[in-house]
N, C-alpha and C. Protein backbone atom coordinates (compact mmCIF):
# COMPACT_ATOMS: atom_id res chain seq x y z
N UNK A 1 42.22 73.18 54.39
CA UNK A 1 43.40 73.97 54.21
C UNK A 1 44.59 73.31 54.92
N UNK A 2 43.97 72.70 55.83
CA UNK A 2 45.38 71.69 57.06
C UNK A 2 45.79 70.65 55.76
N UNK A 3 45.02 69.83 55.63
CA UNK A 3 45.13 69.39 54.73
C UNK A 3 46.27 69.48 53.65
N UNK A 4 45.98 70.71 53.11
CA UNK A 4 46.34 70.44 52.00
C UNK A 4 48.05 71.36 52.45
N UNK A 5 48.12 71.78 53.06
CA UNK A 5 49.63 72.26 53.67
C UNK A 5 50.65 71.35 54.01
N UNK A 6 49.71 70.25 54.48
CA UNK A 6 50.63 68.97 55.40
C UNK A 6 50.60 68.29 53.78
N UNK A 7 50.11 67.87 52.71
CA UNK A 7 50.47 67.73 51.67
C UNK A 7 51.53 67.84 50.97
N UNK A 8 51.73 69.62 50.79
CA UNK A 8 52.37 70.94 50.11
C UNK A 8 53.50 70.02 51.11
N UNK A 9 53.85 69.94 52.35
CA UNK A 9 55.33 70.07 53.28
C UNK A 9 55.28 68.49 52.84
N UNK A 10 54.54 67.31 52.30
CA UNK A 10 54.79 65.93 52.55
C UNK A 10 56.03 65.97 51.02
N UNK A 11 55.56 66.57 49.86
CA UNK A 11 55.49 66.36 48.72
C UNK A 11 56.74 67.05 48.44
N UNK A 12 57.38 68.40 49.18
CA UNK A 12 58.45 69.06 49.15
C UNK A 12 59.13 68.41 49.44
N UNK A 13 59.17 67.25 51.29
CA UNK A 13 60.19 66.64 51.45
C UNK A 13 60.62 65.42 50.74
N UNK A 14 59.49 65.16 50.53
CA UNK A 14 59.59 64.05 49.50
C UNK A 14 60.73 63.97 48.01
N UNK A 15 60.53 65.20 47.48
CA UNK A 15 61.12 65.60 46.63
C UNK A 15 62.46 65.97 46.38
N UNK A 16 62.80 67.00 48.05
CA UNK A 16 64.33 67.04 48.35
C UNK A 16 64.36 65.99 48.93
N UNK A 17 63.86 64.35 48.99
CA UNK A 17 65.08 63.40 49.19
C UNK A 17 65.46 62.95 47.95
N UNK A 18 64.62 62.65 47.30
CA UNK A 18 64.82 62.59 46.00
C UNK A 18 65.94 62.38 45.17
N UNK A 19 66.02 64.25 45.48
CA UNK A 19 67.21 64.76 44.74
C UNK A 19 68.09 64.74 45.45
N UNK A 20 68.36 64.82 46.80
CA UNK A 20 69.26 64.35 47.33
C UNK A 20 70.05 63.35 47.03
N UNK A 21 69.27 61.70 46.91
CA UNK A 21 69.82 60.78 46.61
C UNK A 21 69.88 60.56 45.16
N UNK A 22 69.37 61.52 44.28
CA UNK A 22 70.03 61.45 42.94
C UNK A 22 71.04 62.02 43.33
N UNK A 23 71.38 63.17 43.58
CA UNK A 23 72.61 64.03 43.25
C UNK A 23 74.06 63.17 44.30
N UNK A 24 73.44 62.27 45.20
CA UNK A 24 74.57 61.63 45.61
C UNK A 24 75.25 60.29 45.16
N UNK A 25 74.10 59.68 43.78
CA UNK A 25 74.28 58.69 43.49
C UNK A 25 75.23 59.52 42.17
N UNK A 26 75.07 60.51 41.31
CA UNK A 26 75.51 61.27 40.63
C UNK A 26 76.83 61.85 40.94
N UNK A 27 77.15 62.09 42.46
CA UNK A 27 78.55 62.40 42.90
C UNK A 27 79.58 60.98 43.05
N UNK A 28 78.88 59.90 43.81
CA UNK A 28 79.89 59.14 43.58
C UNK A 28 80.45 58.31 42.71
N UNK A 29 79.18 58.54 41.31
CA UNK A 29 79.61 57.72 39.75
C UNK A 29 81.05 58.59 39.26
N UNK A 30 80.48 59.98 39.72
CA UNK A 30 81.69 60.76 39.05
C UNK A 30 83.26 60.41 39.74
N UNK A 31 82.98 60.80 40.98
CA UNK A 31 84.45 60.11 41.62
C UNK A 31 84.69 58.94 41.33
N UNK A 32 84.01 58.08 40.63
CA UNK A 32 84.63 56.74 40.45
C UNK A 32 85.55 56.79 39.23
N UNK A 33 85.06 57.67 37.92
CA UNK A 33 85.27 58.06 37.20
C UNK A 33 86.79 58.67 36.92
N UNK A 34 86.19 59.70 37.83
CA UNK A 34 87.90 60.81 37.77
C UNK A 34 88.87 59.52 38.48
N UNK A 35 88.43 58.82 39.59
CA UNK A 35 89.48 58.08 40.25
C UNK A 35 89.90 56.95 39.44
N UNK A 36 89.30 56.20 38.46
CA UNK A 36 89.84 55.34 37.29
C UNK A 36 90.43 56.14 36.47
N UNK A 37 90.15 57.26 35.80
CA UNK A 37 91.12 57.98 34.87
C UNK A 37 92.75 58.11 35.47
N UNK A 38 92.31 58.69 36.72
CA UNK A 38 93.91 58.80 37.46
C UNK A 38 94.82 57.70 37.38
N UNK A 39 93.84 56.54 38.20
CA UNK A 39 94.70 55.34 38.01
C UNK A 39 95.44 55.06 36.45
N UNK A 40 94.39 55.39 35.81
CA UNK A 40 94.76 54.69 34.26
C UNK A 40 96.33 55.49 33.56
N UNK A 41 95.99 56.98 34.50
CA UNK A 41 97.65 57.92 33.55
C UNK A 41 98.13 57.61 34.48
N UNK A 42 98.43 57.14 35.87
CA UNK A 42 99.42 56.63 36.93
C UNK A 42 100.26 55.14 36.24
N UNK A 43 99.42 54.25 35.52
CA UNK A 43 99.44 53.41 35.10
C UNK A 43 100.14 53.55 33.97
N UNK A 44 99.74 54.28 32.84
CA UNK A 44 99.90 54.77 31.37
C UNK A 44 101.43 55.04 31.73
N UNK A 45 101.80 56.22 32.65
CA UNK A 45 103.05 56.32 32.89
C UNK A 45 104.14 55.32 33.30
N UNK A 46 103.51 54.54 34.09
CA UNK A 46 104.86 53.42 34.85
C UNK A 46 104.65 52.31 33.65
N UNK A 47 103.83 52.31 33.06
CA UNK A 47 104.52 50.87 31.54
C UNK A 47 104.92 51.67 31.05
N UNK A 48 104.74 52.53 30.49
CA UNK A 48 105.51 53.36 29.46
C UNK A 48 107.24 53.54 29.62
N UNK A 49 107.36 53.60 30.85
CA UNK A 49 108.51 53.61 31.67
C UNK A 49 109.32 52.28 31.66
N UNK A 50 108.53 51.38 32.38
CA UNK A 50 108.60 49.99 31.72
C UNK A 50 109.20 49.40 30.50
N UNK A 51 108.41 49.67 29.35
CA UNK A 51 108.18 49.28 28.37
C UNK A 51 110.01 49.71 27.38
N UNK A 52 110.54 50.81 28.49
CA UNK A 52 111.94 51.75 27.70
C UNK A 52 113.17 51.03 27.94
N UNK A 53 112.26 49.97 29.10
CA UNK A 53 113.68 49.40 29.93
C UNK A 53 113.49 47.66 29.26
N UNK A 54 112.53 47.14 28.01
CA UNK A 54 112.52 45.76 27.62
C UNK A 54 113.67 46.26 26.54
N UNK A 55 114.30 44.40 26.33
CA UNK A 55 115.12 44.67 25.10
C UNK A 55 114.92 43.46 24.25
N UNK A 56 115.26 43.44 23.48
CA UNK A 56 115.53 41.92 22.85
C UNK A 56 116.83 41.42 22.24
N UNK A 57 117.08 40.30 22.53
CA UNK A 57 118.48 39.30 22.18
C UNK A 57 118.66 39.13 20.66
N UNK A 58 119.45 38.82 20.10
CA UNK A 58 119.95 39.29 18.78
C UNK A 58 118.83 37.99 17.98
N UNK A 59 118.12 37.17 18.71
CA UNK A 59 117.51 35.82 18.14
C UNK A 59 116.12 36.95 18.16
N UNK A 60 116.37 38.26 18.58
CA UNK A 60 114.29 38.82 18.30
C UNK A 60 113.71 38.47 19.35
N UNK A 61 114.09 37.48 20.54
CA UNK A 61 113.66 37.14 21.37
C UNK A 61 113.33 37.97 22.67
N UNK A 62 112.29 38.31 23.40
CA UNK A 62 112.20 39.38 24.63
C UNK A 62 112.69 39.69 25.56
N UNK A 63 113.96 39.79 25.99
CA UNK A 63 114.74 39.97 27.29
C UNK A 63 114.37 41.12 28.06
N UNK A 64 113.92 40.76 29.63
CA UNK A 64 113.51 41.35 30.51
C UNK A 64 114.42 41.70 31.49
N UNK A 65 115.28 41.29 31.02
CA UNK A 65 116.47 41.73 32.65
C UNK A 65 116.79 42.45 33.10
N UNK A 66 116.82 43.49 32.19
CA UNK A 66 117.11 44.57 32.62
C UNK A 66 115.96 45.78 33.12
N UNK A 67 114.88 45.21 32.65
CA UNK A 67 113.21 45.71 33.52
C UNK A 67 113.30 45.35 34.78
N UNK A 68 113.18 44.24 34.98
CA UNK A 68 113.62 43.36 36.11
C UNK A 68 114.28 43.77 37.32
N UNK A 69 115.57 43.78 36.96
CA UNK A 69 116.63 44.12 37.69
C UNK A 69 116.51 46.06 38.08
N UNK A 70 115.79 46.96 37.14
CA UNK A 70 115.89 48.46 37.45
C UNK A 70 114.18 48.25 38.18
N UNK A 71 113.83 47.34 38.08
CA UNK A 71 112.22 47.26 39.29
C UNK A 71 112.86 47.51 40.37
N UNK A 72 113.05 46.15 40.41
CA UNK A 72 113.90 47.07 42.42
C UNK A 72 112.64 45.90 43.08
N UNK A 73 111.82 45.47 43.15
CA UNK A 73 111.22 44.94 44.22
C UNK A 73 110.86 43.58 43.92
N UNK A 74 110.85 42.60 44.28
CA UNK A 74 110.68 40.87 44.35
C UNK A 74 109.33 41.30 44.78
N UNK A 75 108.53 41.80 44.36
CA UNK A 75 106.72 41.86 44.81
C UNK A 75 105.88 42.75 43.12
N UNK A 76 106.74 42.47 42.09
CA UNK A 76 106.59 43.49 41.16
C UNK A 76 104.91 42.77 40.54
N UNK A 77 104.04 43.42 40.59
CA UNK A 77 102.64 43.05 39.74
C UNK A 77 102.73 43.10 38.10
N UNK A 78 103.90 43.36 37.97
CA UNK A 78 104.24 42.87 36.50
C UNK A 78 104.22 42.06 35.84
N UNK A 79 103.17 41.59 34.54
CA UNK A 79 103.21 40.24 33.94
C UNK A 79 103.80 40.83 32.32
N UNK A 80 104.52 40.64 31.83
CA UNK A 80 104.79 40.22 30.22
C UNK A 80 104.93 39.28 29.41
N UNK A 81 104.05 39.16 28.76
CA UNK A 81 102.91 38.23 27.70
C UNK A 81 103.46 38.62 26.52
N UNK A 82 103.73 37.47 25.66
CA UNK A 82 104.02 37.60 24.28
C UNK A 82 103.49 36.95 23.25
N UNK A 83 103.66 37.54 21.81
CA UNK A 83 102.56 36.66 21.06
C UNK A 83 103.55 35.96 20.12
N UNK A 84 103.29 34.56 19.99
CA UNK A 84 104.37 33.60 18.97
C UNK A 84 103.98 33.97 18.17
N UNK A 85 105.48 34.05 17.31
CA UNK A 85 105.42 34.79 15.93
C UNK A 85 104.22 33.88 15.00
N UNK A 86 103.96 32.91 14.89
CA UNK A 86 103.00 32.14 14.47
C UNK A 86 102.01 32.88 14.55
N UNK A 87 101.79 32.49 15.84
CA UNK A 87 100.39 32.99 16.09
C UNK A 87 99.68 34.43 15.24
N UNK A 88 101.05 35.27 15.12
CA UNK A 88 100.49 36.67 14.88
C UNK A 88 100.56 36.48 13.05
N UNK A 89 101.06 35.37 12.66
CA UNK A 89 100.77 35.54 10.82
C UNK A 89 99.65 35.05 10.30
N UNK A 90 99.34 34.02 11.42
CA UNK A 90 97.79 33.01 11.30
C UNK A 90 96.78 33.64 11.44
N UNK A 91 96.42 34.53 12.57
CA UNK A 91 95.18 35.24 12.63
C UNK A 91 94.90 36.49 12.72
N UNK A 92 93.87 37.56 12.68
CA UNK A 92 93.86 38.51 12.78
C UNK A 92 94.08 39.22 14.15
N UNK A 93 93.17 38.35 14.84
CA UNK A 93 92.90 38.71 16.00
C UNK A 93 93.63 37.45 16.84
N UNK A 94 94.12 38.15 17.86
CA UNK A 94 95.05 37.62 18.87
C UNK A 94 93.62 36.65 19.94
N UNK A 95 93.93 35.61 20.63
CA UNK A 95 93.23 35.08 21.52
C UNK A 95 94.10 34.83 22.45
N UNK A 96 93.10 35.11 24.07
CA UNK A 96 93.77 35.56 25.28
C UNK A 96 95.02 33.98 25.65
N UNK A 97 94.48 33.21 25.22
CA UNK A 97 95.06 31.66 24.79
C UNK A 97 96.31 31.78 24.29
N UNK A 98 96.59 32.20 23.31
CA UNK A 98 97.52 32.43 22.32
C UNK A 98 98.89 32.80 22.52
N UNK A 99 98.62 33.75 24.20
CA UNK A 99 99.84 34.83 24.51
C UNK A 99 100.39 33.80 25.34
N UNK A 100 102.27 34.09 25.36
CA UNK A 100 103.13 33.55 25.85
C UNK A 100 103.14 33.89 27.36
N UNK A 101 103.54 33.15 28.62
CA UNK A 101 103.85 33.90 29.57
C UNK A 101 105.37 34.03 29.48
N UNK A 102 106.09 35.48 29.39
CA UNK A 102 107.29 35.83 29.44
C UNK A 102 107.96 36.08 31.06
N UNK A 103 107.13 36.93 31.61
CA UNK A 103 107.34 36.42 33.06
C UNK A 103 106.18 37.11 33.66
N UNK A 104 105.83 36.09 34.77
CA UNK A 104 104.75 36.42 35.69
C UNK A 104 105.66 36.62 37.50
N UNK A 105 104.91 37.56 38.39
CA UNK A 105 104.78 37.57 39.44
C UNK A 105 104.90 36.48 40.21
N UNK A 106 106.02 35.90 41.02
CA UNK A 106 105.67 35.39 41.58
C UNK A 106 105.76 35.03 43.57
N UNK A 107 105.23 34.72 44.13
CA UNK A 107 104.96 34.86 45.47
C UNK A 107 103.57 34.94 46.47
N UNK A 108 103.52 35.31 47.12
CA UNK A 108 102.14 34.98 47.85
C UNK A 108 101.36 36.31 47.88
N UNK A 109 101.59 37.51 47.20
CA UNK A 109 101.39 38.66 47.59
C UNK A 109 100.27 38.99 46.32
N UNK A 110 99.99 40.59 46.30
CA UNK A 110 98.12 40.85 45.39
C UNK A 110 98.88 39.91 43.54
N UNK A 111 97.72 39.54 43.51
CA UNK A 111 97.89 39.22 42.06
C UNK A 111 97.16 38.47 41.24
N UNK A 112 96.68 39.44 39.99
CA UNK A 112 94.98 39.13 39.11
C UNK A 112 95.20 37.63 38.60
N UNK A 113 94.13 36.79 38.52
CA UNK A 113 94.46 35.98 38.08
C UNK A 113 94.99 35.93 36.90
N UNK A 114 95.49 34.55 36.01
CA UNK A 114 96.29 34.25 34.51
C UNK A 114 95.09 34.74 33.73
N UNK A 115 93.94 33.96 33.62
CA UNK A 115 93.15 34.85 32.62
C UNK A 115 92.32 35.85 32.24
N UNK A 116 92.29 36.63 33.73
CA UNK A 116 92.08 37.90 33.32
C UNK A 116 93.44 38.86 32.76
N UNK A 117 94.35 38.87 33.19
CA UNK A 117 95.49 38.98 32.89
C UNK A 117 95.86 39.04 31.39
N UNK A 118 95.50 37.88 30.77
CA UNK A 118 95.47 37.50 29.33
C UNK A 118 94.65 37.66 28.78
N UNK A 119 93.03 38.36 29.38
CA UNK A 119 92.49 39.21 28.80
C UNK A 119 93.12 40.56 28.08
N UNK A 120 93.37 40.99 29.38
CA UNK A 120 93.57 42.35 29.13
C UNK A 120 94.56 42.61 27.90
N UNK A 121 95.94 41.75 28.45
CA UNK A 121 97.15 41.05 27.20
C UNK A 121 96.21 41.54 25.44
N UNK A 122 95.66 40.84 25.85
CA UNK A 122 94.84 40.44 24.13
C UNK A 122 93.93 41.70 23.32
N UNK A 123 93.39 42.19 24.45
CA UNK A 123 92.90 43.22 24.29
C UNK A 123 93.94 44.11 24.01
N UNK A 124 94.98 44.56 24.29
CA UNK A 124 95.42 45.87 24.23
C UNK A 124 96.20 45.08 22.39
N UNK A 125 96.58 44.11 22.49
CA UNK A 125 97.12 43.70 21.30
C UNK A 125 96.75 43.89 20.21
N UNK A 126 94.94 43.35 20.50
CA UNK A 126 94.01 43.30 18.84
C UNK A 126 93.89 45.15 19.06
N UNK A 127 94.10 46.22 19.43
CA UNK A 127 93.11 47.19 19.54
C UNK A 127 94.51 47.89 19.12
N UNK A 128 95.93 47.42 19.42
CA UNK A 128 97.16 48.16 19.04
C UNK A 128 97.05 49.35 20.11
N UNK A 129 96.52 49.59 21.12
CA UNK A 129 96.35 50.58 21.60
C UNK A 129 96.82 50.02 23.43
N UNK A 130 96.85 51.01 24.61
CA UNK A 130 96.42 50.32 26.02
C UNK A 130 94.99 50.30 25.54
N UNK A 131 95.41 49.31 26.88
CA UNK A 131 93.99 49.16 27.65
C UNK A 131 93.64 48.97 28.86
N UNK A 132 92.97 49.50 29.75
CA UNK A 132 92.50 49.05 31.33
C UNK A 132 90.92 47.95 31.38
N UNK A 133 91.60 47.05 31.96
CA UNK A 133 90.66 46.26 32.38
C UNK A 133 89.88 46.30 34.06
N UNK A 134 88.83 45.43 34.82
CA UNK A 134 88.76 45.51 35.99
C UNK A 134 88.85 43.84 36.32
N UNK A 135 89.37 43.67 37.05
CA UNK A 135 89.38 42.39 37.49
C UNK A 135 89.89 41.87 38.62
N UNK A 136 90.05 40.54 39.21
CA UNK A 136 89.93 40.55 40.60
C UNK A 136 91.10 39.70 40.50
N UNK A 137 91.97 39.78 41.98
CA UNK A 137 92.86 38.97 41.81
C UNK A 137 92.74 37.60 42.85
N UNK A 138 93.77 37.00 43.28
CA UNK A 138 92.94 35.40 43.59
C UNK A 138 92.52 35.79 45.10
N UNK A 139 92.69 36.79 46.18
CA UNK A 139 91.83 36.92 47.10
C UNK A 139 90.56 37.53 47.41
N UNK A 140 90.01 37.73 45.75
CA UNK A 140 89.07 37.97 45.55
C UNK A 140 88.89 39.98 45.68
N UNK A 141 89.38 40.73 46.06
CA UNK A 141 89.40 42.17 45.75
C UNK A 141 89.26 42.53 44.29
N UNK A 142 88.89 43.19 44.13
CA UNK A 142 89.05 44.26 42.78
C UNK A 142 90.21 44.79 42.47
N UNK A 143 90.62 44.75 41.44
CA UNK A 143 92.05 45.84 40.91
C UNK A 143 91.96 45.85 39.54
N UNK A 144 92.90 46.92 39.40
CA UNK A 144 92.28 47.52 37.69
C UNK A 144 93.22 47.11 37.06
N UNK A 145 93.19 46.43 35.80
CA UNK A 145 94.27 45.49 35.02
C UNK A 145 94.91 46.84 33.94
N UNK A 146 96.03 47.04 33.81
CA UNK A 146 96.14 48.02 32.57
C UNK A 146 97.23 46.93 31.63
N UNK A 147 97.15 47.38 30.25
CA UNK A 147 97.87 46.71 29.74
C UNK A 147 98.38 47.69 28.00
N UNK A 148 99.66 47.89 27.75
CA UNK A 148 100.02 48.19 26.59
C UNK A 148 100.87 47.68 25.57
N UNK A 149 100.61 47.29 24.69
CA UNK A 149 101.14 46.41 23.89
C UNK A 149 102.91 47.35 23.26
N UNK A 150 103.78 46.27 23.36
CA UNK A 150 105.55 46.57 23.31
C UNK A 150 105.75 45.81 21.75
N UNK A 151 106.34 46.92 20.82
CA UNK A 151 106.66 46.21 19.86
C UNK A 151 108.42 46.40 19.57
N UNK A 152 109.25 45.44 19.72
CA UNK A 152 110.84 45.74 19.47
C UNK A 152 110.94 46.76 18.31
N UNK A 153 112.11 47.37 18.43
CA UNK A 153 112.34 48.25 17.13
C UNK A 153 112.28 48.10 15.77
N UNK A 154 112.90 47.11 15.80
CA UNK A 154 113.07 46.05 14.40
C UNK A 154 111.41 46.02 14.06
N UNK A 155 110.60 45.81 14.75
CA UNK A 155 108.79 45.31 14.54
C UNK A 155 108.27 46.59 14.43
N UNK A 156 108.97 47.82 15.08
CA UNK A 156 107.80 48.95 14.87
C UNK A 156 109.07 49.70 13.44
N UNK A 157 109.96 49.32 12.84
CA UNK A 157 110.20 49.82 11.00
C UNK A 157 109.26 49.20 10.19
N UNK A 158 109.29 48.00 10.64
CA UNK A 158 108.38 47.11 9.77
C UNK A 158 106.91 47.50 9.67
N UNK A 159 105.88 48.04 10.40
CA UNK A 159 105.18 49.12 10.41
C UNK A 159 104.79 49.39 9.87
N UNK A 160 105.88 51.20 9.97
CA UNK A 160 105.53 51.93 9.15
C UNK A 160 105.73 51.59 7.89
């Protein structure tokens, strides 16, 4: 009967660790979760914002200056990537290769490398949609790449 009690109490605790360490491996997938979604509409919002302040020069060409200049900070993690008009009649699908650098970041401060960067670029392009990527920048940390593809006015009549 000792026996089988010290069993009964081995097999219970056994069990609530168990679930313990399921239900904690289960809590922090989820916070990872909700905490990438956040990032992603924190993100969604400031290109979008972004994206009101690009213009283009009467040549169709991408002028940033005025993004630029209403940033406000010489540390901006802002890259804008463009696709030569070539490029976009030749193939279907965009390659991370393909995209222009329009302007990159520059200085000693966080920043993903060029081709993850031009991942993400490519991705949000072929998919017409954003997109968040994960990727690391050159001191090796993690940071989450977002990216949404900007089409001039003139490009989004043509369109519809």
């Amino acid at each position: 009967m000792r026996r089988l009690r010290r069993r009964i109490t081995l097999l219970f605790a056994l069990t609530s660790a168990v679930g313990l360490v399921a239900m904690a491996a289960w809590a922090v997938r989820g916070d990872d979760v909700r905490r990438r979604d956040q990032l992603d509409r924190t993100m969604s919002a400031d290109t979008n914002w972004a994206l009101g302040l690009l213009e283009t020069d009467e040549d169709g060409r991408l002028d940033a200056g005025v993004l630029l200049d209403t940033a406000g900070t010489a540390c901006s993690p802002l890259h804008l990537l463009s696709v030569p008009p070539d490029a976009a009649r030749d193939a279907r699908r965009i390659a991370p290769a393909d995209l222009a650098v329009e302007h990159a970041p520059r200085g000693p401060f966080l920043t993903a490398d060029g081709p993850a960067v031009r991942r993400a670029a490519a991705a949000a392009v072929n998919a017409d949609e954003e997109r968040s990527l994960d990727g690391r920048p050159t001191t090796g940390e993690p940071v989450r790449l977002f990216a949404l593809p900007f089409y001039p006015p003139e490009a989004e009549e043509g369109r519809r």
